[in-house]
Every structure is written in structure tokens, then in C-alpha cells.
C-alpha atoms as a PDB file:
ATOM      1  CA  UNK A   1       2.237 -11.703  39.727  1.00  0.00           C
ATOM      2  CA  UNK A   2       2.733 -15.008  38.155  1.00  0.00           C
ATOM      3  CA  UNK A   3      -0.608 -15.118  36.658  1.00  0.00           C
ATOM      4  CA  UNK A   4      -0.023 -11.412  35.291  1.00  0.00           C
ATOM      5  CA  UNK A   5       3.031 -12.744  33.350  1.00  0.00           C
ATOM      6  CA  UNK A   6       1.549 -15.762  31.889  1.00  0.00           C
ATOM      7  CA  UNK A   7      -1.254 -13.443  30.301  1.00  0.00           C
ATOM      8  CA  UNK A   8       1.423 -11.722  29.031  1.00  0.00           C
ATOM      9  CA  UNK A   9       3.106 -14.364  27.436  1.00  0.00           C
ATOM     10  CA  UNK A  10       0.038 -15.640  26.321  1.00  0.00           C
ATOM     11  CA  UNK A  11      -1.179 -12.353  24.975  1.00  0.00           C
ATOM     12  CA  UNK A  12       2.478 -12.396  23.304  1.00  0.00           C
ATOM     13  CA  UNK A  13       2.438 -15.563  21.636  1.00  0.00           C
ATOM     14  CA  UNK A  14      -1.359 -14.679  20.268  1.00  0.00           C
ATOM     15  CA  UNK A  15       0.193 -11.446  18.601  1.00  0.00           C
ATOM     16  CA  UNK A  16       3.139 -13.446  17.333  1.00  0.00           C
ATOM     17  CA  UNK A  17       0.731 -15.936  15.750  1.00  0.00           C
ATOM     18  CA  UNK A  18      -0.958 -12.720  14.143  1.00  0.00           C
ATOM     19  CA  UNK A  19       1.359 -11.332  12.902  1.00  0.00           C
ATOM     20  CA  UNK A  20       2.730 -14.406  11.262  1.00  0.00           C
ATOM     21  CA  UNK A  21      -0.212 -15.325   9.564  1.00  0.00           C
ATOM     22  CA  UNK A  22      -0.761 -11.673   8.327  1.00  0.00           C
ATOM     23  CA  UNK A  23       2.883 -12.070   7.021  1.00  0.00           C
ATOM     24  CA  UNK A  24       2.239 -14.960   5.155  1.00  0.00           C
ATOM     25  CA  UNK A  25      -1.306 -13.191   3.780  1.00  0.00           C
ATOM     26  CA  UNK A  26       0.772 -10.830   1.920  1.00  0.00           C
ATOM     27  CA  UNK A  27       3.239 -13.456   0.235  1.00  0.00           C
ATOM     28  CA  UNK A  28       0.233 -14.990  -0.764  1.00  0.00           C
ATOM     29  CA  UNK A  29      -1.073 -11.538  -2.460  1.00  0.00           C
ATOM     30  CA  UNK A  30       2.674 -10.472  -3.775  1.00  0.00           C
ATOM     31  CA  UNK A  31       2.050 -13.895  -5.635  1.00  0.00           C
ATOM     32  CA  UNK A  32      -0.864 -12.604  -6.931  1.00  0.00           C
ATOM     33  CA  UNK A  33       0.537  -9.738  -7.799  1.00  0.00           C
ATOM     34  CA  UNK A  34       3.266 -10.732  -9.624  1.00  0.00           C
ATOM     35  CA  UNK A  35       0.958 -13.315 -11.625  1.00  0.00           C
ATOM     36  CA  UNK A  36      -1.369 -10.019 -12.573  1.00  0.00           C
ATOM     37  CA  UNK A  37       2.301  -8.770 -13.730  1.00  0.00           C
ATOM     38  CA  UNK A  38       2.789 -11.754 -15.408  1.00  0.00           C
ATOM     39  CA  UNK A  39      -0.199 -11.571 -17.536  1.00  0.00           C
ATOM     40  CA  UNK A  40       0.358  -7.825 -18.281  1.00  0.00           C
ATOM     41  CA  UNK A  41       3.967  -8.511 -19.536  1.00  0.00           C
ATOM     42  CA  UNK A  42       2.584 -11.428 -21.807  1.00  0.00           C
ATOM     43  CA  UNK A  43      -0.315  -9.359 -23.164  1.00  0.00           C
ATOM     44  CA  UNK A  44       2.497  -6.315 -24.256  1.00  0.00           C
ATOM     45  CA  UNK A  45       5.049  -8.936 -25.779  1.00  0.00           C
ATOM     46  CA  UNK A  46       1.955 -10.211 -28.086  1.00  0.00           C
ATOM     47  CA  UNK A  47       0.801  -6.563 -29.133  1.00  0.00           C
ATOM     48  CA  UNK A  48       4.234  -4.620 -29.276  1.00  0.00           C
ATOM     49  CA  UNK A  49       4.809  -4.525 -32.809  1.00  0.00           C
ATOM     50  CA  UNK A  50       0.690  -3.758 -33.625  1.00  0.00           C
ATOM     51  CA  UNK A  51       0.587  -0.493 -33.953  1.00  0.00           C
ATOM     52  CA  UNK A  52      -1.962  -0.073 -36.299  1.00  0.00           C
ATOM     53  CA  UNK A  53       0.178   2.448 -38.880  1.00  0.00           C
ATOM     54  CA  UNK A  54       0.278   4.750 -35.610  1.00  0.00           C
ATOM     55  CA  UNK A  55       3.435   5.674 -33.350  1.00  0.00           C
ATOM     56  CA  UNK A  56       5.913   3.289 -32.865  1.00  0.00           C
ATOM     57  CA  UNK A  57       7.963   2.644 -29.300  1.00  0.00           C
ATOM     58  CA  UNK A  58      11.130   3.891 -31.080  1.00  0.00           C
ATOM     59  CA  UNK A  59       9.491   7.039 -32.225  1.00  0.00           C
ATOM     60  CA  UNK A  60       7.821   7.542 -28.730  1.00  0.00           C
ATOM     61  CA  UNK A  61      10.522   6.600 -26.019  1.00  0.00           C
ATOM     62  CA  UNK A  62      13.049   8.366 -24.852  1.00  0.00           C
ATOM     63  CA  UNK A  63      15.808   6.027 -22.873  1.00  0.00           C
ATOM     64  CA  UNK A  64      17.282   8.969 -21.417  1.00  0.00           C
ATOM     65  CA  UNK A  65      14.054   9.782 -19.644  1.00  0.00           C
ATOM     66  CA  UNK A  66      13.612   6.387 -18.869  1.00  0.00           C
ATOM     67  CA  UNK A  67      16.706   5.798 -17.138  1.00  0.00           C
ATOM     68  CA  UNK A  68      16.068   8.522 -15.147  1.00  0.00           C
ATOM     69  CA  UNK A  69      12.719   7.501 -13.485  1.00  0.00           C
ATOM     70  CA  UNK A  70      14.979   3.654 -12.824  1.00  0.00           C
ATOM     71  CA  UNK A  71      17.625   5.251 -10.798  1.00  0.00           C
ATOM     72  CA  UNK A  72      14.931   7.126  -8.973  1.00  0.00           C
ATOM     73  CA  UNK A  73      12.838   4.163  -7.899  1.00  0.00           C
ATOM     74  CA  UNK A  74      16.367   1.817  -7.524  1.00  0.00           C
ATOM     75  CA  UNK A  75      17.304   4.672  -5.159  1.00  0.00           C
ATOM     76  CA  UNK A  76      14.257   4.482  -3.137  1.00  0.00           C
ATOM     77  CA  UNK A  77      14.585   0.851  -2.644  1.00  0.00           C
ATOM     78  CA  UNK A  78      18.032   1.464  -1.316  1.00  0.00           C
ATOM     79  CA  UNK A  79      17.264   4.178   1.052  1.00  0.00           C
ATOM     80  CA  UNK A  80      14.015   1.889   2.409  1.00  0.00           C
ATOM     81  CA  UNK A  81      16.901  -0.800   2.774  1.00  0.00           C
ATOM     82  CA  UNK A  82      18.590   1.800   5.832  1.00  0.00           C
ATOM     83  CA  UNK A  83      15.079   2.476   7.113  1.00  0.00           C
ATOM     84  CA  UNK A  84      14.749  -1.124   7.639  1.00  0.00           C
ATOM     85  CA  UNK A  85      18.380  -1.235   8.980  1.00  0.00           C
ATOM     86  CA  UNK A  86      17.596   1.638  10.897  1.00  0.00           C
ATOM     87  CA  UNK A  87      14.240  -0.178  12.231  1.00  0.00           C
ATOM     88  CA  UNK A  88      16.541  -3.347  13.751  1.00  0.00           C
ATOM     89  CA  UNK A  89      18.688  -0.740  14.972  1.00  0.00           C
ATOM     90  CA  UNK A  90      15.718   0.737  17.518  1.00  0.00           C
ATOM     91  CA  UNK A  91      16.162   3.888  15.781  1.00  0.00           C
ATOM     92  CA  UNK A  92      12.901   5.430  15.239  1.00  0.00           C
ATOM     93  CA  UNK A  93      13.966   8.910  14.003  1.00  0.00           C
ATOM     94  CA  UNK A  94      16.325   7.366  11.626  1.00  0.00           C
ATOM     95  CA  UNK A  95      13.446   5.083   9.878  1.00  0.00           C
ATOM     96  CA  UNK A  96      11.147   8.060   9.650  1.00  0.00           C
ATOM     97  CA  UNK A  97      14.531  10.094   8.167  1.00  0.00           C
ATOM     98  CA  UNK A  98      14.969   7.480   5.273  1.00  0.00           C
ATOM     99  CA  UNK A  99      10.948   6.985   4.882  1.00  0.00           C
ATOM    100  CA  UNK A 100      11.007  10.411   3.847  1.00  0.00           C
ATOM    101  CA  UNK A 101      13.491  10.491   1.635  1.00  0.00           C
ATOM    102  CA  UNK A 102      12.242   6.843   0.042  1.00  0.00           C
ATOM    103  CA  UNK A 103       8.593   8.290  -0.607  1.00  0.00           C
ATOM    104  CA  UNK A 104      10.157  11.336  -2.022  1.00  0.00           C
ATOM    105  CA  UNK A 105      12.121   9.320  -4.523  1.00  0.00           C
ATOM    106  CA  UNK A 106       8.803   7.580  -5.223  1.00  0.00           C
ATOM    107  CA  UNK A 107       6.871  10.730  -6.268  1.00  0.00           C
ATOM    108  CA  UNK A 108       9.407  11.951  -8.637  1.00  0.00           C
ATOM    109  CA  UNK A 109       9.142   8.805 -10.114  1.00  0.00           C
ATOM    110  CA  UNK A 110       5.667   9.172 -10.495  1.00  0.00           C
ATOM    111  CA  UNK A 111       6.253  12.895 -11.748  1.00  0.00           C
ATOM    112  CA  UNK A 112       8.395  11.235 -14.582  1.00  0.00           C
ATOM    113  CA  UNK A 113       6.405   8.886 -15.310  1.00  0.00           C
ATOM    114  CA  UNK A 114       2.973  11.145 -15.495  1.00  0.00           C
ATOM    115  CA  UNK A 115       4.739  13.417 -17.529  1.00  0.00           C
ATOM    116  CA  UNK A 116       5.802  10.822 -19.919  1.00  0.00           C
ATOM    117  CA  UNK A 117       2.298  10.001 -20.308  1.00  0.00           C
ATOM    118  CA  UNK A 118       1.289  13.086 -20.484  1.00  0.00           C
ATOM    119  CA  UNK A 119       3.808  13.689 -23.867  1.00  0.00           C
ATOM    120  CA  UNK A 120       2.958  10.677 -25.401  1.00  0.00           C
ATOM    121  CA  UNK A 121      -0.731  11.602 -25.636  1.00  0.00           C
ATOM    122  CA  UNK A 122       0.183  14.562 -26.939  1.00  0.00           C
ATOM    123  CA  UNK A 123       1.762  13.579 -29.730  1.00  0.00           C
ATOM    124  CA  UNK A 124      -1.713  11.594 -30.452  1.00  0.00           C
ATOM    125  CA  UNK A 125       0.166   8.487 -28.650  1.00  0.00           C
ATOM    126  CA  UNK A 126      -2.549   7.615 -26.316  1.00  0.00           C
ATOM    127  CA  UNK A 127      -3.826   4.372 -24.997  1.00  0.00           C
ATOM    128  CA  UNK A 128      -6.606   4.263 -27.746  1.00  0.00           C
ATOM    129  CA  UNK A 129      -4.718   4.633 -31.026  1.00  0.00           C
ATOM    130  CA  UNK A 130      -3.272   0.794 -30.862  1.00  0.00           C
ATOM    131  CA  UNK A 131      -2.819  -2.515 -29.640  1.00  0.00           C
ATOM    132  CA  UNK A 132       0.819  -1.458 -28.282  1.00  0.00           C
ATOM    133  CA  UNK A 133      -0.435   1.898 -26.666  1.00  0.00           C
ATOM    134  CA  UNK A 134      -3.087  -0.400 -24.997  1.00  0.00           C
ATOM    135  CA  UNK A 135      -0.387  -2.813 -23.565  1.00  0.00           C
ATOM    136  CA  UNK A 136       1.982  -0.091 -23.061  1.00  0.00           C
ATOM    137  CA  UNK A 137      -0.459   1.514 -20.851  1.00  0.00           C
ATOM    138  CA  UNK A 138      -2.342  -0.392 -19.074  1.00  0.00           C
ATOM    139  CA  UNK A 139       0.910  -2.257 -18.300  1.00  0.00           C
ATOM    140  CA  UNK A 140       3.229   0.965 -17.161  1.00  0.00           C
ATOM    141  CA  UNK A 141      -0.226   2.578 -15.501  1.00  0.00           C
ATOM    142  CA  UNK A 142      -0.695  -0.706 -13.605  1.00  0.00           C
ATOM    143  CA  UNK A 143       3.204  -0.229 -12.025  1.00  0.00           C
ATOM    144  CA  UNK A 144       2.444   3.147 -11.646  1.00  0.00           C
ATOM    145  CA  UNK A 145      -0.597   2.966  -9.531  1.00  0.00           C
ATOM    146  CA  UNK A 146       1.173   0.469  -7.123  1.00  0.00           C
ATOM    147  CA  UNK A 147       4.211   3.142  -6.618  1.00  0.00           C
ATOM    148  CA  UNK A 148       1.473   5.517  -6.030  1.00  0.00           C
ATOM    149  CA  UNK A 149      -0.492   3.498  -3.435  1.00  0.00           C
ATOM    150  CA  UNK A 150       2.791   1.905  -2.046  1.00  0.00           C
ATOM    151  CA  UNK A 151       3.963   6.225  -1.394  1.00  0.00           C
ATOM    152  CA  UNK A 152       0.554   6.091   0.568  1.00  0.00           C
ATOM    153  CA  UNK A 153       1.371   3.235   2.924  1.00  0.00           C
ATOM    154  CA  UNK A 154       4.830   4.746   3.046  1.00  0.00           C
ATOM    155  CA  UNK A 155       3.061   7.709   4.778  1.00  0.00           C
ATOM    156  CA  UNK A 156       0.725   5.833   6.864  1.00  0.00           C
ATOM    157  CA  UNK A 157       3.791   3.949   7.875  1.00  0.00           C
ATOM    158  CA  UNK A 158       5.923   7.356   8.774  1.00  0.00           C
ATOM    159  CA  UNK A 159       2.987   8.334  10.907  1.00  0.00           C
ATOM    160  CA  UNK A 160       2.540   5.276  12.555  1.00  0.00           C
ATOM    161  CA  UNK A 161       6.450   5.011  13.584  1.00  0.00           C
ATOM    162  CA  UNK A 162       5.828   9.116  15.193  1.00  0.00           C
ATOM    163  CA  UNK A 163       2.498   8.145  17.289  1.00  0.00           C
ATOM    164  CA  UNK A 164       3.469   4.611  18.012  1.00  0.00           C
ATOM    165  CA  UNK A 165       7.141   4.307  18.161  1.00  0.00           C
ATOM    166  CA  UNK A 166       8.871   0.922  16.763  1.00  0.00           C
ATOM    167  CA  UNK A 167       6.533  -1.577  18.063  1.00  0.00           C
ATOM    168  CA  UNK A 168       5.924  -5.300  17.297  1.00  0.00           C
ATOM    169  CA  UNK A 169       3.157  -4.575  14.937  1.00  0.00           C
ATOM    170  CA  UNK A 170       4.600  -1.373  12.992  1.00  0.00           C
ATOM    171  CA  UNK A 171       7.810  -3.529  12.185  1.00  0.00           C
ATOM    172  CA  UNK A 172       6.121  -6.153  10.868  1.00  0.00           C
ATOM    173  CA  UNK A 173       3.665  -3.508   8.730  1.00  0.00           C
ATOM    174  CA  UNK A 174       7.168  -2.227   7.637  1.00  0.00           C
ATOM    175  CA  UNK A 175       8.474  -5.094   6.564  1.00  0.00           C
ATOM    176  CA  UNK A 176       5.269  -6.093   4.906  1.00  0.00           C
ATOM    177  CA  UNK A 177       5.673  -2.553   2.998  1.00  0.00           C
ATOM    178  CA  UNK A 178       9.435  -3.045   1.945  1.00  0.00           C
ATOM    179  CA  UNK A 179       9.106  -6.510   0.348  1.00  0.00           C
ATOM    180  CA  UNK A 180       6.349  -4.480  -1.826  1.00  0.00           C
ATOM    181  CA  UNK A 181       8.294  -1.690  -2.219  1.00  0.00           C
ATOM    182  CA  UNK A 182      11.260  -3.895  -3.312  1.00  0.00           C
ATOM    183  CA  UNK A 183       8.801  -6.403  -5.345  1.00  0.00           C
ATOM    184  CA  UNK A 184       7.740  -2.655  -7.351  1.00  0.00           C
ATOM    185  CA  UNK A 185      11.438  -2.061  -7.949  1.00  0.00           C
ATOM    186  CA  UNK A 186      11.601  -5.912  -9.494  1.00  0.00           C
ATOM    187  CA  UNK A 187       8.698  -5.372 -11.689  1.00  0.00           C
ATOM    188  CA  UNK A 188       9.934  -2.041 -13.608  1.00  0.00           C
ATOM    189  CA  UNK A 189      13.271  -3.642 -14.204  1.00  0.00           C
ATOM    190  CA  UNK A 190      11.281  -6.428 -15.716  1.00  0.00           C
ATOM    191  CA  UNK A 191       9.421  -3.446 -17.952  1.00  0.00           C
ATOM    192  CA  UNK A 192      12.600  -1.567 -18.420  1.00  0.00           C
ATOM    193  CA  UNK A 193      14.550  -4.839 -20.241  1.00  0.00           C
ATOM    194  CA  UNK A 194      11.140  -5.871 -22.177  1.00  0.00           C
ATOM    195  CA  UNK A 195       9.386  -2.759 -22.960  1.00  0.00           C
ATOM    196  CA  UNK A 196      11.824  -0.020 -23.118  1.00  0.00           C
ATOM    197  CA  UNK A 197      15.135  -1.270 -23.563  1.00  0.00           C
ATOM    198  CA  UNK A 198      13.745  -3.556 -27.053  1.00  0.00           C
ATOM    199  CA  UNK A 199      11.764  -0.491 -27.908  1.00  0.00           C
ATOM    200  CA  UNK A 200      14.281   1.842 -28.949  1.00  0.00           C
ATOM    201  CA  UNK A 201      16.716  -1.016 -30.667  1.00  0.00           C
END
């Protein structure tokens, strides 16, 4: 019996040490991240005003629109704040609840978004026509496609909470998954207040 619960606490303090280094794995790669972001945001601030006698951002944005996609995505952060809540709480059916709800917010940001892009080219406003459509983007696209894979772990992360229930593992994936969730919401404010905001002034 005693033997049986000091492989147990061994087996404990292994998974501990696991998950701990796995935790600090993904600082390391949000640093990464936000260093590619970094770059991206530098690279638009140089090229904004080239726009090679094409569109400008004043002619092509609409804040309105814009504003619209932030509250989605600030929403979503909030309601994967009560998952987590939910998640210290041992409430399992409450996570999943506010999971849903948080990757929903995240596809009809994505909707927005696509359809923006979608206009713009349009109008003969795609990424090809100038420096600033080229920053524009490949700077927006790159957000974009990190909503769209983070709405992929948020369903991985839904089914793993129905099979597996709240255990060590899943909250740590979970917490993993909101600090990039919440590091996506700190990224578009960044491109809300230096691309669109100065655009339309």
C-alpha cells in the first residue's frame, strides 16, 4: 500500500514537472510570437503612406466595421475569462458552455474580417497593388490566421473537457490556450490604434 502511494506521488510530481516545463515552452513561443508581431507592425508603419497612386487606408476602411469585429474578439476574451473561472470552479459543463460561446465570437470575427478582405479586393484593393496593401495584409492575415487556428484548439479543447473531464493536463492545455487567446486580443488592439484608428484620421 505504501509503495502504491509513493508511485503515485512520484508519478505526480513527474506530471507536475511536465506540465511546467510545457508551460514555460509556450511563454517562450508567445515571445516569439509577439516578436513576429513586432516585425509585422514595424514593416506596416514604414510602408503605410506608399501606396503607389492606388487606394488609400482612408478611402478603404471603414471604422464602423472595424469596431465591430474589436468588440467581437474583446467579447470572446471575456467569456474565455468565465470558462477559466468556471474551470477553477470544477465545473466542466460550464467551461464547455462559455468555450462555445468564445469560439463562436471568434468566427464572426473571422467572418468580418474575411469579408473585409473580400471588399477591399474588390474595389482593386488587394495585397498586390502597393506597399501598404502588402503590409496591411500580410499583417491583418497574419492575426487572422492565429484567431483561426486558436478557434481550432478552442474545439480540440471543448472535446477534450467532454471525453476527459477537468483533469490536470486539460487545465493546463486551457490555460496554455487562454493566455493565446488573450495575447490575440492584445495584438489587434495594437493593429486597431496603429493601422486603423491613424488610417481614417
Amino acid at each position: 500500500m505504501t509503495n502504491t502511494l509513493q508511485q503515485e506521488a512520484v508519478l505526480a510530481h513527474e506530471e507536475q514537472k511536465s506540465l511546467e516545463a510545457r508551460e514555460f515552452g509556450f511563454w517562450v513561443y508567445l515571445m516569439t510570437d509577439a516578436i513576429i508581431f513586432a516585425l509585422l507592425f514595424a514593416t506596416y508603419v514604414v510602408l503605410s503612406n506608399n501606396s503607389a497612386a492606388g487606394p488609400t487606408a482612408k478611402e478603404l476602411f471603414d471604422l464602423r466595421h472595424t469596431a465591430s469585429e474589436t468588440a467581437l474578439l474583446l467579447l470572446s476574451s471575456l467569456t474565455f475569462g468565465f470558462a477559466t473561472i468556471a474551470m477553477h470552479e470544477d465545473r466542466a459543463g460550464q467551461v464547455v458552455k462559455w468555450l462555445v460561446i468564445s469560439v463562436g465570437l471568434g468566427l464572426g470575427f473571422l467572418a468580418m474580417e474575411l469579408v473585409e478582405f473580400y471588399g477591399m479586393i474588390q474595389k482593386g484593393a488587394g495585397p498586390e497593388v502597393s506597399g501598404f496593401l502588402s503590409a496591411f495584409f500580410t499583417l491583418v492575415g497574419t492575426h487572422g490566421l492565429h484567431v483561426a487556428f486558436g478557434s481550432i484548439g478552442i474545439f480540440v479543447m471543448i472535446g477534450q473537457v467532454l471525453s476527459k473531464g477537468l483533469t490536470l493536463p486539460v487545465r493546463s492545455r486551457l490555460i496554455r490556450l487562454g493566455l493565446f487567446w488573450h495575447f490575440l486580443d492584445i495584438v489587434w488592439i495594437g493593429i486597431f490604434s496603429v493601422v486603423y484608428l491613424p488610417g481614417v484620421m
